[in-house]
C-alpha atoms as a PDB file:
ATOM      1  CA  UNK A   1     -95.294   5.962 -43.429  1.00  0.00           C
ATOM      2  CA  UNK A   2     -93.109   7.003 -39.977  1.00  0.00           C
ATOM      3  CA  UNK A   3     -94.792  10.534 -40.470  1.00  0.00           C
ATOM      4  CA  UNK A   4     -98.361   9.279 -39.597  1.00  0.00           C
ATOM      5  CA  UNK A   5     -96.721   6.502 -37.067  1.00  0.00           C
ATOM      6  CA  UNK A   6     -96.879   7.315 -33.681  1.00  0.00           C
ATOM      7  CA  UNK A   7     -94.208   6.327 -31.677  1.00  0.00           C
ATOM      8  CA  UNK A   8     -95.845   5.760 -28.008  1.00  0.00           C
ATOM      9  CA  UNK A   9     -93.597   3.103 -26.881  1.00  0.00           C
ATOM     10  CA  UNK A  10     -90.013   3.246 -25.475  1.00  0.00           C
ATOM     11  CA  UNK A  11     -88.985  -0.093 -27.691  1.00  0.00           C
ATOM     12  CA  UNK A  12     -90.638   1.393 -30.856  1.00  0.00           C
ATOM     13  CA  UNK A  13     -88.571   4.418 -30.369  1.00  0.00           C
ATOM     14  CA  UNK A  14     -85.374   2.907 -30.057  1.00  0.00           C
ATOM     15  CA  UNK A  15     -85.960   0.447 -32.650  1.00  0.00           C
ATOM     16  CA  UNK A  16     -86.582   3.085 -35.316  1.00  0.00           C
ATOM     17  CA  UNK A  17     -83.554   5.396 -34.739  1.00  0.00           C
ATOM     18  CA  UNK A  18     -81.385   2.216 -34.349  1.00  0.00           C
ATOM     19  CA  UNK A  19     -82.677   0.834 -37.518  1.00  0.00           C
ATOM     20  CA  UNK A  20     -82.709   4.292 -39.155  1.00  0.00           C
ATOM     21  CA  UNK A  21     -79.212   5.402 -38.388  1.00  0.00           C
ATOM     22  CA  UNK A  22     -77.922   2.300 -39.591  1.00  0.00           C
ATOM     23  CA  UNK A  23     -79.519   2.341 -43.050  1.00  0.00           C
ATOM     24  CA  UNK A  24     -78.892   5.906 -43.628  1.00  0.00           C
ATOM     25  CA  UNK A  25     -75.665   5.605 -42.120  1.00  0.00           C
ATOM     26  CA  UNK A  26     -76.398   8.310 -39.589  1.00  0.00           C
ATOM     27  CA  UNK A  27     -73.435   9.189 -37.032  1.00  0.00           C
ATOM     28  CA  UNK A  28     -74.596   9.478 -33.445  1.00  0.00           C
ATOM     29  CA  UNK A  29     -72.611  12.372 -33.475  1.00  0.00           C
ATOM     30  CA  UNK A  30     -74.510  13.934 -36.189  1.00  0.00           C
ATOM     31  CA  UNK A  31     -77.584  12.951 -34.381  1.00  0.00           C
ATOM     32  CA  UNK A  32     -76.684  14.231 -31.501  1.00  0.00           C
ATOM     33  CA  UNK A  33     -75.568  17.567 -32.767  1.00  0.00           C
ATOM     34  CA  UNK A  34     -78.711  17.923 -34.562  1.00  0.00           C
ATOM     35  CA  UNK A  35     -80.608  17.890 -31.229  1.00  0.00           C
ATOM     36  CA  UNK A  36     -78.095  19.697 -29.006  1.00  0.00           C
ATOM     37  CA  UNK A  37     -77.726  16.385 -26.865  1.00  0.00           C
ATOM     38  CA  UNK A  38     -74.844  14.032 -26.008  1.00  0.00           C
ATOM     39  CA  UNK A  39     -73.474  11.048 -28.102  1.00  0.00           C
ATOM     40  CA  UNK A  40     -74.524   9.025 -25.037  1.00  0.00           C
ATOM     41  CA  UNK A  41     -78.097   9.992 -25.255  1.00  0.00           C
ATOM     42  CA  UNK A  42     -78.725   8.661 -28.493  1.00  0.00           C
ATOM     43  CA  UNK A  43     -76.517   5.865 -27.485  1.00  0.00           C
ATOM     44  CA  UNK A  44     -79.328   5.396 -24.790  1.00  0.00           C
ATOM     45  CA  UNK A  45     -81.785   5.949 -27.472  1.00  0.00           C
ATOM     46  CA  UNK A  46     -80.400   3.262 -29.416  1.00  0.00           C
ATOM     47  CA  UNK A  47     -80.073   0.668 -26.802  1.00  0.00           C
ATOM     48  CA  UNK A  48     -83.397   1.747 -25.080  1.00  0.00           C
ATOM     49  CA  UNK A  49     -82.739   2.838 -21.866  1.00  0.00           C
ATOM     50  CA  UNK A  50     -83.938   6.435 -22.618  1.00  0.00           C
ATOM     51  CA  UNK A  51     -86.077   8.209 -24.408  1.00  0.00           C
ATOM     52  CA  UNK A  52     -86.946  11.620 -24.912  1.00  0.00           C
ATOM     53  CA  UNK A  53     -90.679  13.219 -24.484  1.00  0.00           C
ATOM     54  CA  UNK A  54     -93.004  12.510 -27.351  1.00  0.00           C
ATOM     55  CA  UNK A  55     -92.964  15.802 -28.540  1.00  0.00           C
ATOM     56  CA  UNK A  56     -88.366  15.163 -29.079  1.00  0.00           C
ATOM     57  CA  UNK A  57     -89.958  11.764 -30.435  1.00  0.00           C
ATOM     58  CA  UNK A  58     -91.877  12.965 -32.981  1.00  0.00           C
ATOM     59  CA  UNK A  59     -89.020  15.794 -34.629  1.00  0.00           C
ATOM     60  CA  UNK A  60     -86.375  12.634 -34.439  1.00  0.00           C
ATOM     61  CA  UNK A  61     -88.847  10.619 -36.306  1.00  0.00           C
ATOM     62  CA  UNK A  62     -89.230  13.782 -38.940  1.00  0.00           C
ATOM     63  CA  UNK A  63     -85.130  14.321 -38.633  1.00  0.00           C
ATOM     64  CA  UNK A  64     -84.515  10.742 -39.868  1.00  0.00           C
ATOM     65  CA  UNK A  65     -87.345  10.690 -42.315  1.00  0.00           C
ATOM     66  CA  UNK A  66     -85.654  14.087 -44.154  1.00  0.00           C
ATOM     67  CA  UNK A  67     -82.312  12.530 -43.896  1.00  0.00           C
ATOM     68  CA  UNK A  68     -84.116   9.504 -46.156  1.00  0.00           C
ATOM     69  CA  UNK A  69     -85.389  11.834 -48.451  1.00  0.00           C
ATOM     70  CA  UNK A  70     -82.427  13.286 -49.229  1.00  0.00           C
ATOM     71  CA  UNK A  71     -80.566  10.299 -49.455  1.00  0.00           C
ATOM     72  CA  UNK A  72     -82.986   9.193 -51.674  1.00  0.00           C
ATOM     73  CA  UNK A  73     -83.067  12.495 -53.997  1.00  0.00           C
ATOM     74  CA  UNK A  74     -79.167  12.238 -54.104  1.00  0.00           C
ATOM     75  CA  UNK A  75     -79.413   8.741 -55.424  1.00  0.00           C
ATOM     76  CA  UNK A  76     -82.187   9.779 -58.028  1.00  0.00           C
ATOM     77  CA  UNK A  77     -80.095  12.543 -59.464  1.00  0.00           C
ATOM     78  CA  UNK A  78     -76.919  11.027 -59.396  1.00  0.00           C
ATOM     79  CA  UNK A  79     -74.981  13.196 -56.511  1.00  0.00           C
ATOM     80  CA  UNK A  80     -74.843  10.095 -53.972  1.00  0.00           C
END
């Protein structure tokens, strides 16, 4: 369902990669290596203070929802 979402507000934003890092666990580190940014950006992500541009929105929304997948495939075929 976050694929077809859109994420137009700053506190939806922050909620989601919050919420998702914690359930996947999700490092900021990895996050923020994924996107080329800083640990404290996505700290500022998390906390809400920042966000990126819709467009960075949108590809962290579709980051975190292929991290669930494969966490989810792992679990389904045993290699979690």
């Amino acid at each position: 369902m976050l694929r077809t979402t859109p994420i137009d507000e700053k506190l939806h934003f922050h909620y989601v990669v919050r919420e998702g890092c914690a359930l996947l666990p999700l490092s900021d580190d990895r996050l923020a290596k994924a996107f080329g940014i800083s640990c404290t950006s996505v700290e500022r992500w998390k906390m809400g203070f920042n966000t990126p541009h819709a467009q960075a929105q949108r590809q962290v929304i579709e980051f975190l929802c292929a991290e669930t997948d494969a966490a989810l495939r792992a679990l389904t075929t045993g290699t979690a």
